[in-house]
C-alpha atoms as a PDB file:
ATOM      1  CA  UNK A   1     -32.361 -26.842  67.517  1.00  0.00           C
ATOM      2  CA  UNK A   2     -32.886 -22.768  67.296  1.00  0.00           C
ATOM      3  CA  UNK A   3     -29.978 -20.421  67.261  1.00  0.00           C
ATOM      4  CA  UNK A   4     -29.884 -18.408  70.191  1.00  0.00           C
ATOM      5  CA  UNK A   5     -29.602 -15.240  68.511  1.00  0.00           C
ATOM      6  CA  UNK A   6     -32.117 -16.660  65.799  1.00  0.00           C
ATOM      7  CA  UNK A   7     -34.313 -17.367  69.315  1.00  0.00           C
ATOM      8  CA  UNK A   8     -33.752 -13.611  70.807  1.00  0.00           C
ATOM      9  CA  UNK A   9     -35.252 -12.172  67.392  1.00  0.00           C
ATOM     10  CA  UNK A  10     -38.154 -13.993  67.586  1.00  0.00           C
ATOM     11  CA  UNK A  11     -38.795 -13.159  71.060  1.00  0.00           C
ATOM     12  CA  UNK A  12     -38.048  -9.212  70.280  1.00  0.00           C
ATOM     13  CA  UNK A  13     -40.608  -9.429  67.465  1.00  0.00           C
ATOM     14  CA  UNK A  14     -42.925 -10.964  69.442  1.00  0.00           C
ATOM     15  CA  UNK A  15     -42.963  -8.588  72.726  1.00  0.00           C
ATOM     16  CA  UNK A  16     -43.149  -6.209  69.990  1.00  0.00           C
ATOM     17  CA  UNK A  17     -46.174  -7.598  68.041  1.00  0.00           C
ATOM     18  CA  UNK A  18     -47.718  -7.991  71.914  1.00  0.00           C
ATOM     19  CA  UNK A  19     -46.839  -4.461  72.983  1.00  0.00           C
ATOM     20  CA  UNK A  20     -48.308  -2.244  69.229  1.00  0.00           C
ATOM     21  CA  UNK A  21     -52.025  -1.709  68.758  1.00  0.00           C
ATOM     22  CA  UNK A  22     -51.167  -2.177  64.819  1.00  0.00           C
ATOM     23  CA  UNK A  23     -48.543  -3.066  62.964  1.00  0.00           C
ATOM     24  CA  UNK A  24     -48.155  -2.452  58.582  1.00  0.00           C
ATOM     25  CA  UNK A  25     -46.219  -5.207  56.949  1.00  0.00           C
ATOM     26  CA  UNK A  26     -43.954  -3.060  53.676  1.00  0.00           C
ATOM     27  CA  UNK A  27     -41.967  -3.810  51.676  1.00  0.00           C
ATOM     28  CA  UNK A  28     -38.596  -1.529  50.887  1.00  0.00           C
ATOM     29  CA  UNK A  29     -37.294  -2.843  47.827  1.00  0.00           C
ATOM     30  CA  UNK A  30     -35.036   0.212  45.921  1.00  0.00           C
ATOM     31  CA  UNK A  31     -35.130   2.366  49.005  1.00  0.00           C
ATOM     32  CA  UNK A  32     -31.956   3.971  50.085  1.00  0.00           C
ATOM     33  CA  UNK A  33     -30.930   4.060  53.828  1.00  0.00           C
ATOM     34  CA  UNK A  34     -31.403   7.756  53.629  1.00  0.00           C
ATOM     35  CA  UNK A  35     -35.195   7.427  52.692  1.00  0.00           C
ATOM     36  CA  UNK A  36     -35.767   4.673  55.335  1.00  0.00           C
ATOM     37  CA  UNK A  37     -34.234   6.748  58.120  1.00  0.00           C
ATOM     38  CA  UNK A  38     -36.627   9.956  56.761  1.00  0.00           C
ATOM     39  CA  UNK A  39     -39.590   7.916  56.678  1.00  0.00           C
ATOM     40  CA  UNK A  40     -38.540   6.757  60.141  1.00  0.00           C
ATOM     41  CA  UNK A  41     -38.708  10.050  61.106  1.00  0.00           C
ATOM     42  CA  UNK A  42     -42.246  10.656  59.381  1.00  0.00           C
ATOM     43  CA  UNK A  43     -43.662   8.524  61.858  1.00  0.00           C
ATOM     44  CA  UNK A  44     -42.454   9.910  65.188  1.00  0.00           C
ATOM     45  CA  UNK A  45     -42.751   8.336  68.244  1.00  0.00           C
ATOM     46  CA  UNK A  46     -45.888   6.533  66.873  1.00  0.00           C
ATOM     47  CA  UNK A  47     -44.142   3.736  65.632  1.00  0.00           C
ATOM     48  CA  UNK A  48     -41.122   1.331  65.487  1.00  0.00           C
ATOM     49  CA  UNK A  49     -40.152   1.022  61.665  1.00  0.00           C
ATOM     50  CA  UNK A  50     -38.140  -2.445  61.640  1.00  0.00           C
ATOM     51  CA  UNK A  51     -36.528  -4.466  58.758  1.00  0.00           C
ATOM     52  CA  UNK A  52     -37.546  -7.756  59.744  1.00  0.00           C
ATOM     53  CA  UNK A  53     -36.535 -11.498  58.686  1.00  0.00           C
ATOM     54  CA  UNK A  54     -39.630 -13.007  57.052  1.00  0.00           C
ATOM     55  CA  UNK A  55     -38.876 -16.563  58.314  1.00  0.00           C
ATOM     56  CA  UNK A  56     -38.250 -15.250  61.749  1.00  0.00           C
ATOM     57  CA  UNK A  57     -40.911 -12.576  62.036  1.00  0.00           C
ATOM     58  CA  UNK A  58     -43.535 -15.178  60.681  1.00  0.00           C
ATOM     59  CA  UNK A  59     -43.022 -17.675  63.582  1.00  0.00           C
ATOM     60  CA  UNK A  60     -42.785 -14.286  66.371  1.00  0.00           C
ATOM     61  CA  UNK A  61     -46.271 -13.583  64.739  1.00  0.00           C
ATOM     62  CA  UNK A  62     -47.879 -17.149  65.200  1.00  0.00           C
ATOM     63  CA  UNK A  63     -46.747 -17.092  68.436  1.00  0.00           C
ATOM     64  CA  UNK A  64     -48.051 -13.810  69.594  1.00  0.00           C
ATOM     65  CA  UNK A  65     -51.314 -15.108  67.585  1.00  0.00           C
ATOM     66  CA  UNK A  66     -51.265 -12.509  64.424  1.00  0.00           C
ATOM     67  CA  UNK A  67     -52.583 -14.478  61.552  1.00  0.00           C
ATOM     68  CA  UNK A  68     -52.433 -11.371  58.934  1.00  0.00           C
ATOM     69  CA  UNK A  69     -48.919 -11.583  57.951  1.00  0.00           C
ATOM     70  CA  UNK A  70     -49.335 -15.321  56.364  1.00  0.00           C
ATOM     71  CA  UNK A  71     -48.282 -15.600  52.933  1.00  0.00           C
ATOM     72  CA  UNK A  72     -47.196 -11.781  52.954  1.00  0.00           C
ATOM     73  CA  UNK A  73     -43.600 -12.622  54.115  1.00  0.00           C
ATOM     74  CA  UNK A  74     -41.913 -12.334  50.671  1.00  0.00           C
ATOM     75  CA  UNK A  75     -39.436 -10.004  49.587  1.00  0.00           C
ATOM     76  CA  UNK A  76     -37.578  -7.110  51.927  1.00  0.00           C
ATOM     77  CA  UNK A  77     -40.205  -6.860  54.533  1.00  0.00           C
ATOM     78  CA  UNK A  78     -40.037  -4.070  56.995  1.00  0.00           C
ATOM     79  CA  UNK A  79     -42.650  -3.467  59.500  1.00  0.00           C
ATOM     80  CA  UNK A  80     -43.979  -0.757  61.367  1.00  0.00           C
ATOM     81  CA  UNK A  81     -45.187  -1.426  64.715  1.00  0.00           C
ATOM     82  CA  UNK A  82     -47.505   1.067  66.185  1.00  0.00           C
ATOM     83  CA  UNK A  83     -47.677   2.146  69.672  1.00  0.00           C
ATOM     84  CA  UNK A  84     -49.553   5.293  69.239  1.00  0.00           C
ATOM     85  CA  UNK A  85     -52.465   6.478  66.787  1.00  0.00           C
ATOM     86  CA  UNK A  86     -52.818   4.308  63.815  1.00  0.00           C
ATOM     87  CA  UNK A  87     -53.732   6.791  61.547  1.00  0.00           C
ATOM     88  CA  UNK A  88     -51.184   9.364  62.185  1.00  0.00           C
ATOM     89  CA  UNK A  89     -49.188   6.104  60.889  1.00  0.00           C
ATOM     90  CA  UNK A  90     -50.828   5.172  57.929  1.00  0.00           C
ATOM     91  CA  UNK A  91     -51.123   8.787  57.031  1.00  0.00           C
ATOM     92  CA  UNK A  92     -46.801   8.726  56.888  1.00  0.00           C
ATOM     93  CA  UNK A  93     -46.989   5.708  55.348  1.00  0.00           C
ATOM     94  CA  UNK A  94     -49.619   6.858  52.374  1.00  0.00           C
ATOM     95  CA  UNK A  95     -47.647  10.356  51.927  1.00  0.00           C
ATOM     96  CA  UNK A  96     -44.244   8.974  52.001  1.00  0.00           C
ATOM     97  CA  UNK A  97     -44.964   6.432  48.958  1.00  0.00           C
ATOM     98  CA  UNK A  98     -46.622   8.659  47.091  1.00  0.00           C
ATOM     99  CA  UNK A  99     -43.107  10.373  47.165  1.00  0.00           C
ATOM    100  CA  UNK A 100     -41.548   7.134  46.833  1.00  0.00           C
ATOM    101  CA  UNK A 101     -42.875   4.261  44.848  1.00  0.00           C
ATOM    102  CA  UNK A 102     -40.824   1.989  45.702  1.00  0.00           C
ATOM    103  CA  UNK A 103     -42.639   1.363  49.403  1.00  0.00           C
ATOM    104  CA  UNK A 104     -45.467  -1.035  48.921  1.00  0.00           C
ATOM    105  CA  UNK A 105     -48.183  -1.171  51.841  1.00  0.00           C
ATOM    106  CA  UNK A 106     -48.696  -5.795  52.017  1.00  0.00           C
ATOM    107  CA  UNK A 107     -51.070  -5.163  54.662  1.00  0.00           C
ATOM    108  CA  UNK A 108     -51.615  -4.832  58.551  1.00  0.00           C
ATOM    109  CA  UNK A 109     -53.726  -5.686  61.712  1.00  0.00           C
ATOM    110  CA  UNK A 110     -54.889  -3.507  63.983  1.00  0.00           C
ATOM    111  CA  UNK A 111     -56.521  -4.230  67.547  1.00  0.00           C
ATOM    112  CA  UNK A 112     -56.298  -7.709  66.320  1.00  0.00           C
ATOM    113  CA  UNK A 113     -58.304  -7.542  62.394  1.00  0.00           C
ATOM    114  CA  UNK A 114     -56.169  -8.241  59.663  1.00  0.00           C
ATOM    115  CA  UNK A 115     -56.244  -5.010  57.386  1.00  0.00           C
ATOM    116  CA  UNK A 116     -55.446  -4.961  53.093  1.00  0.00           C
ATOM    117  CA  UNK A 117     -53.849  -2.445  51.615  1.00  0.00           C
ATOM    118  CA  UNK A 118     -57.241  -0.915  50.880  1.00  0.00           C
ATOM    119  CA  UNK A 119     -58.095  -0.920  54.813  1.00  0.00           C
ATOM    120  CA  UNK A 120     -55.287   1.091  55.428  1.00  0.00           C
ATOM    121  CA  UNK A 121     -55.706   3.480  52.862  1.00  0.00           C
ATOM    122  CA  UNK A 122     -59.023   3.946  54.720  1.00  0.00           C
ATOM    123  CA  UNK A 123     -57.494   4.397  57.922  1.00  0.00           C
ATOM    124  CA  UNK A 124     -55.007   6.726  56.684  1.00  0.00           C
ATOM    125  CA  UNK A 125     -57.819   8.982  54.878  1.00  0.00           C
ATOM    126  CA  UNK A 126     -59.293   9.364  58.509  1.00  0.00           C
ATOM    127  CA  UNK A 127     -59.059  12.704  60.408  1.00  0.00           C
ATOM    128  CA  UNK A 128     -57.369  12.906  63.034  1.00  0.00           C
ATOM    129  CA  UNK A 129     -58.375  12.192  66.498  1.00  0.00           C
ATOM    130  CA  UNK A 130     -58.328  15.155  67.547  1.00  0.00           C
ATOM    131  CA  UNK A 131     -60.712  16.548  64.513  1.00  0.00           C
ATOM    132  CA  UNK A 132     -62.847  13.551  65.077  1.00  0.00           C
ATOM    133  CA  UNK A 133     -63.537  14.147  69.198  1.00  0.00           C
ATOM    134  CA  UNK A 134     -63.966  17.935  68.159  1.00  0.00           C
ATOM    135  CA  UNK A 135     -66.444  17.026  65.344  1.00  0.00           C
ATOM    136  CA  UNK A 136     -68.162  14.508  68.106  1.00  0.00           C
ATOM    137  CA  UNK A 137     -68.462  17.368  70.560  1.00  0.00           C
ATOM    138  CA  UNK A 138     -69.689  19.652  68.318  1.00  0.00           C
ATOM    139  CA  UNK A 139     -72.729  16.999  67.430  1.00  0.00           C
ATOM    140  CA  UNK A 140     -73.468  16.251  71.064  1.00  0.00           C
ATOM    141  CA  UNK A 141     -73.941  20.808  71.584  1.00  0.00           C
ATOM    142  CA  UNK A 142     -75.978  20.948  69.238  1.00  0.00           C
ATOM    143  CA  UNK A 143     -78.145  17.973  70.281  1.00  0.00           C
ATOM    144  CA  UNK A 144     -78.012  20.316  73.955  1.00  0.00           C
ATOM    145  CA  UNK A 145     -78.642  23.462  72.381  1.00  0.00           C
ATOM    146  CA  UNK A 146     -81.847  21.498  70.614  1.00  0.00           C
ATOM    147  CA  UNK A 147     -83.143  19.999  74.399  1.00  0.00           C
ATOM    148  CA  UNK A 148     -82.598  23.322  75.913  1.00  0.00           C
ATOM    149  CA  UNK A 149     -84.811  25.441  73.191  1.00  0.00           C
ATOM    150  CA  UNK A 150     -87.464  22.661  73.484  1.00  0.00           C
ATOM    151  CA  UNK A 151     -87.019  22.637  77.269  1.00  0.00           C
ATOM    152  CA  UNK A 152     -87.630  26.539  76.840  1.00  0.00           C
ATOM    153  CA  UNK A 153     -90.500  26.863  74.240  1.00  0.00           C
ATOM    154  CA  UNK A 154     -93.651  26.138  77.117  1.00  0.00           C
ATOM    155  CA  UNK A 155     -92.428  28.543  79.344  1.00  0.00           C
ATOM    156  CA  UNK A 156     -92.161  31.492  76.567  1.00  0.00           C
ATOM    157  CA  UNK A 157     -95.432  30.279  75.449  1.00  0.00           C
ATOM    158  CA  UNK A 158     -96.842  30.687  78.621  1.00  0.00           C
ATOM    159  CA  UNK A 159     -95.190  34.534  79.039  1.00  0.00           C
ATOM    160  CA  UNK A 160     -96.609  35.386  75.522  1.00  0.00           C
ATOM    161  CA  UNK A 161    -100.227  34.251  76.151  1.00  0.00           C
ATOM    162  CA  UNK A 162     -99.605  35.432  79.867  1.00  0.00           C
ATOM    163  CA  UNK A 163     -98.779  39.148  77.911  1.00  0.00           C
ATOM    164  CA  UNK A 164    -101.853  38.718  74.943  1.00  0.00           C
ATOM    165  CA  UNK A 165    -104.376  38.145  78.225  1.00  0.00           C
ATOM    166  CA  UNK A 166    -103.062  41.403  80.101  1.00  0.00           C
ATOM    167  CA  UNK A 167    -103.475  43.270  77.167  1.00  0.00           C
ATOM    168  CA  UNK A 168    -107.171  42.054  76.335  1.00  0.00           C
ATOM    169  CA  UNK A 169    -108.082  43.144  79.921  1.00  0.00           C
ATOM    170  CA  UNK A 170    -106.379  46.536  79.689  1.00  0.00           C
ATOM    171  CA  UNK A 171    -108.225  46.972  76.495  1.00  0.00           C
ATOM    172  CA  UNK A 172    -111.695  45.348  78.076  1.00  0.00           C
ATOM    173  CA  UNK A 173    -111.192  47.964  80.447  1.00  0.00           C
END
């Protein structure tokens, strides 16, 4: 028979697992409180950073159907459930252990694909959205400017010969 307190974690983790887009699984062995809280702060309002229970958190996840945490769980664990942009997240995450070793990356899902370390080192070497819609917008003018110049050509073509045969007929005559 569950604890109820033991039940009421597993039910937080899981509305929270339901509720992020992506979530890292870390582990904080040798970090002070002090670092935790500023890498806490790295993240903003992008994420919840949560020590978790691995026993605990592995059931929430099996319930809320998250297979990528499954033979992960060992160790401190803290994870960081993401509500807004993934890669602003993984970004904190990648500068913040370069600062401090101690925080290893286990791994992650996001939008429901288990992620390796490696996958969100990729993530976190993305631009940011913002750079990547401006980058996208820039492609699709120039694919406009292209249409319109083509669009444009016959008509010019037409004025210059339109031009070439008034001037042959001035100089005819």
């Amino acid at each position: 028979m569950a604890r109820p307190d033991k039940a009421a974690a597993v039910a937080e983790l899981k509305e929270l697992f339901s509720n992020s887009s992506a979530a890292v699984l870390t582990e904080y062995r040798g970090l002070t409180v002090e670092q935790l809280k500023t890498l806490r702060r790295s993240m903003g309002e992008n994420a919840t950073y949560a020590v978790v229970k691995n026993t605990l958190t592995e059931i929430a996840a099996k319930e809320a159907g998250i297979s990528a945490f499954e033979g992960k769980m060992s160790g401190p664990s803290a994870i960081a459930f993401v509500t807004g942009d993934p890669v602003e997240v993984a970004k904190s995450l990648r500068d913040f252990a370069k600062d401090n070793p101690n925080l290893i990356v286990k791994g992650g899902y996001m939008d429901g694909a288990e992620l390796d370390e490696a996958g969100i080192k990729k993530l976190a070497d993305l631009e940011s959205r913002e750079v990547l819609l401006a980058k996208a917008a820039g492609a699709m003018k120039g694919a406009l400017s292209k249409a319109a110049a083509l669009f444009q050509a016959p008509l010019s073509q037409t004025a210059r010969v339109t031009e070439a045969l008034r001037a042959k007929l001035d100089e005819a005559a």
